[in-house]
N, C-alpha and C. Protein backbone atom coordinates (compact mmCIF):
# COMPACT_ATOMS: atom_id res chain seq x y z
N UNK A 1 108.05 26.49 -3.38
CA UNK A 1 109.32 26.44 -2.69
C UNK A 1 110.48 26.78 -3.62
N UNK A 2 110.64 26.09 -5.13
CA UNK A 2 111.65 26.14 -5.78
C UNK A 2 111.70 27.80 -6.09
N UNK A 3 110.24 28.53 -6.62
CA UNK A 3 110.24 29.77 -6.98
C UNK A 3 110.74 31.16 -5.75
N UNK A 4 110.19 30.20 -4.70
CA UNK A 4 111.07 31.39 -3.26
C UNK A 4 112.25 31.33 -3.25
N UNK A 5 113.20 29.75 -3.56
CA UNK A 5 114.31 29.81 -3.48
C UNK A 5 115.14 30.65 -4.44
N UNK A 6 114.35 30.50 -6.14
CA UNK A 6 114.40 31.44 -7.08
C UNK A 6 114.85 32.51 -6.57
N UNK A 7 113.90 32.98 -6.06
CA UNK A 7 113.51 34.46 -5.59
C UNK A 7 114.54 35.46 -4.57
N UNK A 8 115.01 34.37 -3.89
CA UNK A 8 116.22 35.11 -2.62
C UNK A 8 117.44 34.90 -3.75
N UNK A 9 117.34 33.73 -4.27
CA UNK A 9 118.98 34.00 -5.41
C UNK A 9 118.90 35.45 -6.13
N UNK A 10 117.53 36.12 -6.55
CA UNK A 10 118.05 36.97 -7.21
C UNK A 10 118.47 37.92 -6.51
N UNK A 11 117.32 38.17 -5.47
CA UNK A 11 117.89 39.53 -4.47
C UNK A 11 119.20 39.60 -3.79
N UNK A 12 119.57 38.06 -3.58
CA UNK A 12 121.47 37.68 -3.15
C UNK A 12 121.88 38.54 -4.37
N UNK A 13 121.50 38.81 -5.73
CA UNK A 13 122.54 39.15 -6.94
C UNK A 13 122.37 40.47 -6.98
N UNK A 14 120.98 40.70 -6.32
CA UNK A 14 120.68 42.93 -6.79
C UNK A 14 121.90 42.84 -5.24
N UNK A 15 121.83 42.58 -4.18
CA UNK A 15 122.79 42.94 -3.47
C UNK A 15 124.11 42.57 -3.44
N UNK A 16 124.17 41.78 -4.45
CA UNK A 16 125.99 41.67 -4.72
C UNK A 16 126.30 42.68 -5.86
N UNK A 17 125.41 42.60 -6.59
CA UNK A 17 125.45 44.08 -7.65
C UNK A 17 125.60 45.39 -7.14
N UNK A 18 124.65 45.59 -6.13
CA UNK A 18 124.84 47.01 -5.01
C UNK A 18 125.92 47.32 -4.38
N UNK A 19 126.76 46.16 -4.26
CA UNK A 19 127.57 45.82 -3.58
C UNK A 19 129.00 46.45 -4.35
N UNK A 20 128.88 45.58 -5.15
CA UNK A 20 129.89 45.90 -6.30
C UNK A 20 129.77 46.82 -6.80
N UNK A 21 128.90 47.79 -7.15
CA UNK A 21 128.97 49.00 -7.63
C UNK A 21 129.33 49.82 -6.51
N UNK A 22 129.35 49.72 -5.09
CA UNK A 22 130.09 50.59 -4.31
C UNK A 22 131.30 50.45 -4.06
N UNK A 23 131.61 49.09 -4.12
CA UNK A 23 133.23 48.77 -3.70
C UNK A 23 133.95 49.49 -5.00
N UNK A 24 133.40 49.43 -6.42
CA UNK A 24 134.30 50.05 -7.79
C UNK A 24 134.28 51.19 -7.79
N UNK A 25 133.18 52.56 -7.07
CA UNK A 25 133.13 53.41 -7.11
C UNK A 25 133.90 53.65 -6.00
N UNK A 26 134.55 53.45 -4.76
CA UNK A 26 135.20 53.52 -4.16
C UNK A 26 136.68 52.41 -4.00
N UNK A 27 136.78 52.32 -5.31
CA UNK A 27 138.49 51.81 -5.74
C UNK A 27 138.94 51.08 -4.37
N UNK A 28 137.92 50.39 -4.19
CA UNK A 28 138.41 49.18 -3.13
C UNK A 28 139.43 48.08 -3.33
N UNK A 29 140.50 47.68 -2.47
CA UNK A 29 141.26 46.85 -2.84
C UNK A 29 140.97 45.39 -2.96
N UNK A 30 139.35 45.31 -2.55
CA UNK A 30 138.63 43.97 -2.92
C UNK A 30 138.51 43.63 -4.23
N UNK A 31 138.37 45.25 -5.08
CA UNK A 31 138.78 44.32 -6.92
C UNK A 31 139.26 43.74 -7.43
N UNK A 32 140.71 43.65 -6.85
CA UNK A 32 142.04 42.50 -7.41
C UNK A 32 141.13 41.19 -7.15
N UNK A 33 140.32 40.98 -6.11
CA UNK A 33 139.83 39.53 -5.33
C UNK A 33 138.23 39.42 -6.67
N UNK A 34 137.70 40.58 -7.22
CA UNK A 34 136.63 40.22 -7.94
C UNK A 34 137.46 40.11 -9.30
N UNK A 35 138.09 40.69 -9.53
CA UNK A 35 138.83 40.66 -10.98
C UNK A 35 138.99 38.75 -11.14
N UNK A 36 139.54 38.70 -10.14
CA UNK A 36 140.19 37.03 -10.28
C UNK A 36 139.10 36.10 -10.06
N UNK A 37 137.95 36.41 -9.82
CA UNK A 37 136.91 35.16 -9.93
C UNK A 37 135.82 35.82 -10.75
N UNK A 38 136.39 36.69 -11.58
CA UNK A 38 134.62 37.17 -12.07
C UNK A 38 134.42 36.01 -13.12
N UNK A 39 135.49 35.31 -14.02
CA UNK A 39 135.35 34.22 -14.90
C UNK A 39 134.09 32.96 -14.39
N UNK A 40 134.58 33.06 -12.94
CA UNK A 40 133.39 32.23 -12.61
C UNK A 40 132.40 32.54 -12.17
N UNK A 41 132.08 33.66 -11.32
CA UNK A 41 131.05 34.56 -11.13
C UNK A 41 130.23 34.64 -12.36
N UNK A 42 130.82 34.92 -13.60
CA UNK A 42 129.67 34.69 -14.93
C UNK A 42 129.45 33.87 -15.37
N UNK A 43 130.23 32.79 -15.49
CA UNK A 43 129.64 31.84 -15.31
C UNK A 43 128.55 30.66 -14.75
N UNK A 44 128.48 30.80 -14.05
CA UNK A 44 127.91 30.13 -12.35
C UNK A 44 126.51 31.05 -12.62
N UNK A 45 126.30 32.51 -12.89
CA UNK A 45 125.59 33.48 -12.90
C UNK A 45 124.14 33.28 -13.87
N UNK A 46 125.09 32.90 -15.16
CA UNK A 46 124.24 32.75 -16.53
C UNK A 46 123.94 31.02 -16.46
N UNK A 47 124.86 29.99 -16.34
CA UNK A 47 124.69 28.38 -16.74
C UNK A 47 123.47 28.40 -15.78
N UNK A 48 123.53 29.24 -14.17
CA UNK A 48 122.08 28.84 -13.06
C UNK A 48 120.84 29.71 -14.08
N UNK A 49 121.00 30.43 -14.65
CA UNK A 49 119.76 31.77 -15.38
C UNK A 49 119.49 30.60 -16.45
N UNK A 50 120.34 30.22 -17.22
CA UNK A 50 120.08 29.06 -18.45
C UNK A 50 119.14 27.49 -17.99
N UNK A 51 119.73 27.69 -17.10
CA UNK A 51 119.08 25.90 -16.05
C UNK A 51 117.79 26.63 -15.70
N UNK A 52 117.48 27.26 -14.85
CA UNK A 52 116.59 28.10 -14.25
C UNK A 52 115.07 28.04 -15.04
N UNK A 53 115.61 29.08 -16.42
CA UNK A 53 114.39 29.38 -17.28
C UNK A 53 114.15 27.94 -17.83
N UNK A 54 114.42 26.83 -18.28
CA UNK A 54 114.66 25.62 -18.40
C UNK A 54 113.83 24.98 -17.77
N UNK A 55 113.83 24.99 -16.41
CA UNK A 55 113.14 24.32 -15.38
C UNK A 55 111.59 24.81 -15.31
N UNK A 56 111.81 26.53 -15.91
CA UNK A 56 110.39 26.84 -15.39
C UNK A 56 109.54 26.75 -17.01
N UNK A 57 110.35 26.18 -17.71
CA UNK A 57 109.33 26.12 -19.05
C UNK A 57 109.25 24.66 -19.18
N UNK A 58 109.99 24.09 -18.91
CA UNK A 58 109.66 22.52 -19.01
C UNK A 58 109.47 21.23 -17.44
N UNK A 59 109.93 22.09 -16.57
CA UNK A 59 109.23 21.47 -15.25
C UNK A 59 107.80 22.11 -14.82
N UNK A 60 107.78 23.25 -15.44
CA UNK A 60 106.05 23.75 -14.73
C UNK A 60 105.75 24.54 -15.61
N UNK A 61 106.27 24.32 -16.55
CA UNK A 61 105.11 24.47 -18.28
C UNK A 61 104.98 25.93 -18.15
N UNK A 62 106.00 26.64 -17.69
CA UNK A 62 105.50 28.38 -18.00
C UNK A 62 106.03 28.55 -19.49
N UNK A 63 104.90 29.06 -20.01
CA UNK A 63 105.28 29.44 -21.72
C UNK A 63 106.10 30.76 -21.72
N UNK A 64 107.76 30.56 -22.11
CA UNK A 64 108.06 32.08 -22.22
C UNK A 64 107.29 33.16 -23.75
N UNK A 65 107.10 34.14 -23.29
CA UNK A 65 106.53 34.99 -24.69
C UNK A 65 107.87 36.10 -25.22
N UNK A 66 107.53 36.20 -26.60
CA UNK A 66 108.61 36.90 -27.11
C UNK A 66 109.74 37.69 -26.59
N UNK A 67 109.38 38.55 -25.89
CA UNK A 67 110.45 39.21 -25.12
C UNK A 67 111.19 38.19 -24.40
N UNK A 68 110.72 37.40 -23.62
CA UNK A 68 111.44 36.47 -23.10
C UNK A 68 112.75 35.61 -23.75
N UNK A 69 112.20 35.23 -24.61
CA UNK A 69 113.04 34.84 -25.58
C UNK A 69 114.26 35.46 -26.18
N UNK A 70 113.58 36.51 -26.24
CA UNK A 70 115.10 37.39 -26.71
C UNK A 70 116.46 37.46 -25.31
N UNK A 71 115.92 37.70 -24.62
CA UNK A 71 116.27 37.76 -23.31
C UNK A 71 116.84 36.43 -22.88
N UNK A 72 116.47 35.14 -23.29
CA UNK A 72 116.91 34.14 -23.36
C UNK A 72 118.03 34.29 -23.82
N UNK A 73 117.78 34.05 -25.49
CA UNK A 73 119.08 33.85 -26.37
C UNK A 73 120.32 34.48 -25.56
N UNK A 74 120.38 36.09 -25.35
CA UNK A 74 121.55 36.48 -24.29
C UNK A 74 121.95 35.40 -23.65
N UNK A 75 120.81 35.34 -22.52
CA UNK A 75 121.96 34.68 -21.57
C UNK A 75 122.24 33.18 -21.95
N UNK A 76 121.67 32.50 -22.69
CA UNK A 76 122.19 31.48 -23.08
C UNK A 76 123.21 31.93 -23.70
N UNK A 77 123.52 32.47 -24.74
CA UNK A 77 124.73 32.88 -25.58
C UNK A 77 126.26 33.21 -24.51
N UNK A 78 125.40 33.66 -23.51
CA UNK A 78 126.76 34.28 -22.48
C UNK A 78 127.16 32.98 -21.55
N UNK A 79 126.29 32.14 -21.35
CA UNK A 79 126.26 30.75 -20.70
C UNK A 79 127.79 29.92 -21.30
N UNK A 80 127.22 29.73 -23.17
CA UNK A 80 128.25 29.10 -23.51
C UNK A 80 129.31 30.16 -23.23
N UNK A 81 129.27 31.06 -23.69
CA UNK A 81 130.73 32.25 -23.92
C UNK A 81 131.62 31.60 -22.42
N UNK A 82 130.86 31.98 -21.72
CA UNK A 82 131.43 31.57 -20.70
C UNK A 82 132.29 30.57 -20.44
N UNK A 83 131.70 29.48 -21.16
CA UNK A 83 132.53 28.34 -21.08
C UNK A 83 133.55 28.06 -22.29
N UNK A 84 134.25 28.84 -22.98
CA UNK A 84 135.14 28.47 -24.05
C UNK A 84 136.25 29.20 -23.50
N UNK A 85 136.50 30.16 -22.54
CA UNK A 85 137.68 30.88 -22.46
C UNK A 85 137.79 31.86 -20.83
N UNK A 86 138.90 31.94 -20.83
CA UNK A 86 138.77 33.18 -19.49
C UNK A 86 138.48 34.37 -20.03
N UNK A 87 137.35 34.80 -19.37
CA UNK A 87 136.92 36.11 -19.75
C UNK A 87 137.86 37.50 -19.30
N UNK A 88 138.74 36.93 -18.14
CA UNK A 88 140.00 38.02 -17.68
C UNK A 88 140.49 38.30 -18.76
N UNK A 89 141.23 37.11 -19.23
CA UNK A 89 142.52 37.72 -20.11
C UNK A 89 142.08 37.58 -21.95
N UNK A 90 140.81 37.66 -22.41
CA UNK A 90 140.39 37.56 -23.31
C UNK A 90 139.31 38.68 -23.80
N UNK A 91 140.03 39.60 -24.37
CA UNK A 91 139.34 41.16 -24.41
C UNK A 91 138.11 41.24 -25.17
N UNK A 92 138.45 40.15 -26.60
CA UNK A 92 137.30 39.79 -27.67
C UNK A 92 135.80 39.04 -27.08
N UNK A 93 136.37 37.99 -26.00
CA UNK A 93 135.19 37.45 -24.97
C UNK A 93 134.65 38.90 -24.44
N UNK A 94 135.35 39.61 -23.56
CA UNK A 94 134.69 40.42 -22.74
C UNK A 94 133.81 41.23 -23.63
N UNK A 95 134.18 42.12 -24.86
CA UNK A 95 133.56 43.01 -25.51
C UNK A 95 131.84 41.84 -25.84
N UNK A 96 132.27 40.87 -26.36
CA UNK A 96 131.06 39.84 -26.71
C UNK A 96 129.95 39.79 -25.49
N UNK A 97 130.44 39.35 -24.47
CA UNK A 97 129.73 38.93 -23.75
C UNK A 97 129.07 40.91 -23.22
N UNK A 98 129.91 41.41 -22.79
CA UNK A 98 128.87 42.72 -22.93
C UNK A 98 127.91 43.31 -24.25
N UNK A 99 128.20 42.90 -25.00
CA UNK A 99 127.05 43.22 -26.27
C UNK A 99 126.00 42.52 -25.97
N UNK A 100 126.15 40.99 -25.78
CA UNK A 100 125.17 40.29 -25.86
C UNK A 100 124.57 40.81 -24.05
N UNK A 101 124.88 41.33 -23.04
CA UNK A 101 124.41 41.22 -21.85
C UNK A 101 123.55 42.76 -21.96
N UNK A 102 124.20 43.64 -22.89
CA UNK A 102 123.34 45.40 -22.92
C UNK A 102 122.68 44.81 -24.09
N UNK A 103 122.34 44.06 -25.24
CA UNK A 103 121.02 44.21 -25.50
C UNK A 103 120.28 43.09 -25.04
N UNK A 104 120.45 42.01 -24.40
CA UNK A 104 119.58 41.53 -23.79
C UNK A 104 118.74 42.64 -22.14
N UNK A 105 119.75 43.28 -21.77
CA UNK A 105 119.09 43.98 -20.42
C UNK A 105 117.73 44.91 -21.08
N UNK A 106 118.41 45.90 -22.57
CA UNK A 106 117.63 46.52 -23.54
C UNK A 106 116.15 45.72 -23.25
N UNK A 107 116.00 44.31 -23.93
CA UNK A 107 114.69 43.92 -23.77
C UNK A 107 114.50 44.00 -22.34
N UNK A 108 114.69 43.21 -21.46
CA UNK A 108 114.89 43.25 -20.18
C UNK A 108 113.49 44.94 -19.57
N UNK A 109 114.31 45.76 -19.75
CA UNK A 109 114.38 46.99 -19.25
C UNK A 109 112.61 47.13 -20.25
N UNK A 110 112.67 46.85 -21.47
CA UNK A 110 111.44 47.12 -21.48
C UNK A 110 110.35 46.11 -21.33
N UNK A 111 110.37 44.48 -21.37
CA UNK A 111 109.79 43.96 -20.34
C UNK A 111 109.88 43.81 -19.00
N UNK A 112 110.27 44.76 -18.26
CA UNK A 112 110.11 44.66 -17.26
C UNK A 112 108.67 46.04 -17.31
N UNK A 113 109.11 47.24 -18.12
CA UNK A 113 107.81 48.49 -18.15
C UNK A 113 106.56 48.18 -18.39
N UNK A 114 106.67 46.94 -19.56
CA UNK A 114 105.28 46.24 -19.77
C UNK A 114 104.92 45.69 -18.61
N UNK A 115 105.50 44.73 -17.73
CA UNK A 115 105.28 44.27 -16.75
C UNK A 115 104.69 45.11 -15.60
N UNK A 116 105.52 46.41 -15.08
CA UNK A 116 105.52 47.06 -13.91
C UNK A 116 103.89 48.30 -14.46
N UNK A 117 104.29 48.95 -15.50
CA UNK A 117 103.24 49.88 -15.90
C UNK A 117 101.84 49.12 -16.67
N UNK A 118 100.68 49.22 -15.67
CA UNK A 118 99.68 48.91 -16.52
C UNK A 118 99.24 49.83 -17.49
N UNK A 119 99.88 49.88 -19.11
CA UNK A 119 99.48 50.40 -20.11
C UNK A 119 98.89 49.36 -20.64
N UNK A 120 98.43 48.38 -20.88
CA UNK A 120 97.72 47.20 -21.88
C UNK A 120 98.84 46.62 -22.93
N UNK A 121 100.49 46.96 -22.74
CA UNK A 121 100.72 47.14 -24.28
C UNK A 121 101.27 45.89 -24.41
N UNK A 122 100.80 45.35 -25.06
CA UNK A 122 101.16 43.81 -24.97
C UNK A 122 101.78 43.92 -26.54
N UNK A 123 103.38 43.42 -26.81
CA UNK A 123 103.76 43.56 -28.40
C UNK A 123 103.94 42.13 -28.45
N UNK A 124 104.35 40.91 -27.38
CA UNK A 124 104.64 39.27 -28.33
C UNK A 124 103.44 39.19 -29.50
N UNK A 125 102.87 39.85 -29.63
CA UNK A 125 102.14 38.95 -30.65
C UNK A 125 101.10 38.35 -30.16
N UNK A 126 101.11 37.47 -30.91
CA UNK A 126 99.93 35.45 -31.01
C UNK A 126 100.75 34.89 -30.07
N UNK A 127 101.61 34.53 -29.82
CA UNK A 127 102.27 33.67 -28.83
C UNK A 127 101.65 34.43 -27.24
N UNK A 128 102.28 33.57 -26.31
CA UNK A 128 102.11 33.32 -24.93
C UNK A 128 102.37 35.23 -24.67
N UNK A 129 101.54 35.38 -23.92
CA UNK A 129 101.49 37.29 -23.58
C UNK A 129 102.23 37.57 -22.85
N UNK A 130 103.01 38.83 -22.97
CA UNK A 130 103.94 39.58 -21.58
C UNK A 130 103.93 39.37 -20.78
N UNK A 131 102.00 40.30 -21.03
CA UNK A 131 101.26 40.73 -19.55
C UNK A 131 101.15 39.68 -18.27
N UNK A 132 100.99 38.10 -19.04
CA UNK A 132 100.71 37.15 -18.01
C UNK A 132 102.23 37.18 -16.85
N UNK A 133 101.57 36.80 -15.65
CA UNK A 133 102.74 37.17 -14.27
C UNK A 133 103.02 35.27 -14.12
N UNK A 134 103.58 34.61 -14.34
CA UNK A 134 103.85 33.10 -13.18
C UNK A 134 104.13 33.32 -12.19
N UNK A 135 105.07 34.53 -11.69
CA UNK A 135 105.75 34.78 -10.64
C UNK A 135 105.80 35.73 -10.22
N UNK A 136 105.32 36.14 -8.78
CA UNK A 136 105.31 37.32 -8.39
C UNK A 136 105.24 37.07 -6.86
N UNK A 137 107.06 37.32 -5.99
CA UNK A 137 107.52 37.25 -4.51
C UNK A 137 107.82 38.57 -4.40
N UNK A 138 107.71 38.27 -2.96
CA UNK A 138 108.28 39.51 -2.05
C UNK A 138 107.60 40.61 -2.61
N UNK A 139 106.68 40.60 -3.49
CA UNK A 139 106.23 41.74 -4.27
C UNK A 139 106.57 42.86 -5.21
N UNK A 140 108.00 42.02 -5.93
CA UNK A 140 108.45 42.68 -7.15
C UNK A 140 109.02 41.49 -8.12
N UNK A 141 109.38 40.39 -7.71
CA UNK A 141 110.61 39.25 -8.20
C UNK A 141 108.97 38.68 -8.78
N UNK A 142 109.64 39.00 -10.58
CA UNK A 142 108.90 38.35 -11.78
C UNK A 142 109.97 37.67 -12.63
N UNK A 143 109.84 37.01 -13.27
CA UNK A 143 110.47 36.34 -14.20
C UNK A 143 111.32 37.65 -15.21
N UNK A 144 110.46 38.58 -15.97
CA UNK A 144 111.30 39.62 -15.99
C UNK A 144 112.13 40.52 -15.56
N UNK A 145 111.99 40.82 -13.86
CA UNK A 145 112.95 41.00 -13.10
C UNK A 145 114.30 39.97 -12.61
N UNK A 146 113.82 38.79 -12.54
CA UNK A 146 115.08 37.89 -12.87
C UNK A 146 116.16 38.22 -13.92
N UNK A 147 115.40 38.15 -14.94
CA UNK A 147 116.56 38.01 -16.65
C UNK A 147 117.13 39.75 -15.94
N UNK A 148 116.33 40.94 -15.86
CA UNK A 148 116.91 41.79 -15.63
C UNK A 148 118.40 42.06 -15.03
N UNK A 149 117.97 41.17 -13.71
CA UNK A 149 119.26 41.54 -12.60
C UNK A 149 120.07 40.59 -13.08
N UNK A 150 120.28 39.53 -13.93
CA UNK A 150 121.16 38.29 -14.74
C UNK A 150 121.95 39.18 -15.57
N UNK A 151 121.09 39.95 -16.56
CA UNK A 151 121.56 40.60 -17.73
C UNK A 151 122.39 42.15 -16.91
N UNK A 152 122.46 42.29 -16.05
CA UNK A 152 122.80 43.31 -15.50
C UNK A 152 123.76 43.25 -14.74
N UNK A 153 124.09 41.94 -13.98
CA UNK A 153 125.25 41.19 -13.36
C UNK A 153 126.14 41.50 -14.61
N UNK A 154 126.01 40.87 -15.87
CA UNK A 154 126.55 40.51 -16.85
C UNK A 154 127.05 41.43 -17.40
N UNK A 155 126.54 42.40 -17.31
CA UNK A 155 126.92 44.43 -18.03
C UNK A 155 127.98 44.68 -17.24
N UNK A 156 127.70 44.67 -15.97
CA UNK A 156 128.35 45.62 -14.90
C UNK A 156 129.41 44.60 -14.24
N UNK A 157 129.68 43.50 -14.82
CA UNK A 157 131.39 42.59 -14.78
C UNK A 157 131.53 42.05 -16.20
N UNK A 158 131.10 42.80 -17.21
CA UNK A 158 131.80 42.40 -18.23
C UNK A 158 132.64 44.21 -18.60
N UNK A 159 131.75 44.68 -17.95
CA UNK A 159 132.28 46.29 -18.32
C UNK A 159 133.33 46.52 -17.27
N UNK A 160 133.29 46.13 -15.94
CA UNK A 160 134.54 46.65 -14.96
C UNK A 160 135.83 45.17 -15.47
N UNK A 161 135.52 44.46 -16.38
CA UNK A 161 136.78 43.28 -16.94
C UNK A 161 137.19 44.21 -18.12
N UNK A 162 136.80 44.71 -18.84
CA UNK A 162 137.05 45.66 -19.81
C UNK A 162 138.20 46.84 -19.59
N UNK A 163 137.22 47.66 -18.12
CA UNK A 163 137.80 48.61 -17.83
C UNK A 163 138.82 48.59 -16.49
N UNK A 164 139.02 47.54 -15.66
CA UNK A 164 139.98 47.09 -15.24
C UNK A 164 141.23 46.90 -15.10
N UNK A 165 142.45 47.52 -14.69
CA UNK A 165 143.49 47.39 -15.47
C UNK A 165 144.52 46.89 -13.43
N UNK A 166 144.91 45.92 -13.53
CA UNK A 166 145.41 45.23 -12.26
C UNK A 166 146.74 46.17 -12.06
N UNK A 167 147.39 46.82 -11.33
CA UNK A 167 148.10 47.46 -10.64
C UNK A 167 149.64 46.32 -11.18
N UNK A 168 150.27 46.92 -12.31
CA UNK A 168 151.65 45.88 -12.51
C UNK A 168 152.26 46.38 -11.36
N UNK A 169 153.58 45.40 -11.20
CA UNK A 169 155.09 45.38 -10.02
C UNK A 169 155.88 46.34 -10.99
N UNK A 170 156.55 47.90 -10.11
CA UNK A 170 157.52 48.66 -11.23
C UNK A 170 158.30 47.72 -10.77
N UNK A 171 158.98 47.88 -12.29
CA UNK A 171 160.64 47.05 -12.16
C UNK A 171 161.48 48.16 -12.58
N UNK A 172 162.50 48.33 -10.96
CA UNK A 172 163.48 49.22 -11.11
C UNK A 172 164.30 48.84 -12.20
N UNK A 173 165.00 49.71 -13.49
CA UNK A 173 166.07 49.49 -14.04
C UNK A 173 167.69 49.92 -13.60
């Protein structure tokens, strides 16, 4: 039950992501309305991804394996970021939290190939293997597709806070 519920949160996020990449590509006047809550939008985004992996390694004992981990550290790292400052008006946050969200997707993107392509190529090591699945809904939503669409939320509103610039009031002189 907890892993289905998992499971529709993420696809709620590939379609708020879908979402958002059409409203920015079409300079919708709904951005002023995402600009002003994305602070919590990443928030809320990464602290549930941080709780989440949490729950599934120490409530039902899934061993994360190396890649995972890396993929961790991100979004934990972006979890706290999150919480020390507004990411609107804080340019040094935003650049941070996108570094840490494009190379965590980096792993991401290639555990997810290990995952999706049966090549054998298993790189964690001795520790807990790639290849092993805990989770597998709707017939794509894996634990590596999770961190994916997390770390990808995280790219694609730390990059439109970057590149964002809110419409000032001219002041006649």
């Amino acid at each position: 039950m907890f892993t289905t519920l998992v499971a529709l949160g993420v696809i709620a996020l590939q379609v708020t992501i879908v979402t958002f990449i059409v409203l920015w590509a079409g300079r919708s006047p709904f951005l002023k309305y995402i600009h002003r809550h994305s602070n919590v939008a990443i928030a809320l985004v990464f602290i549930a991804s941080a709780i989440i992996s949490m729950i599934y390694e120490y409530g039902f004992g899934y061993e994360p394996c190396l890649l995972c981990w890396y993929q961790r550290i991100a979004i934990f790292g972006i979890a706290l970021l999150s919480l020390t400052g507004d990411i609107r008006k804080n340019k040094t946050l935003q650049k941070q939290i996108l570094l840490f969200s494009l190379l965590g997707l980096m792993v991401a993107i290639l555990h997810n190939y290990i995952d999706l392509v049966p090549s054998g190529l298993d790189i964690c090591g001795t520790g807990p293997s790639c290849l092993k699945r805990y989770i597998y809904e709707f017939g794509y939503i894996t634990i590596p597709m999770m961190s994916f669409t997390t770390l990808l939320f995280g790219s694609l509103v730390s990059f439109f806070l970057i590149k964002y610039k809110q419409a000032q009031p001219k002041i006649l002189a």
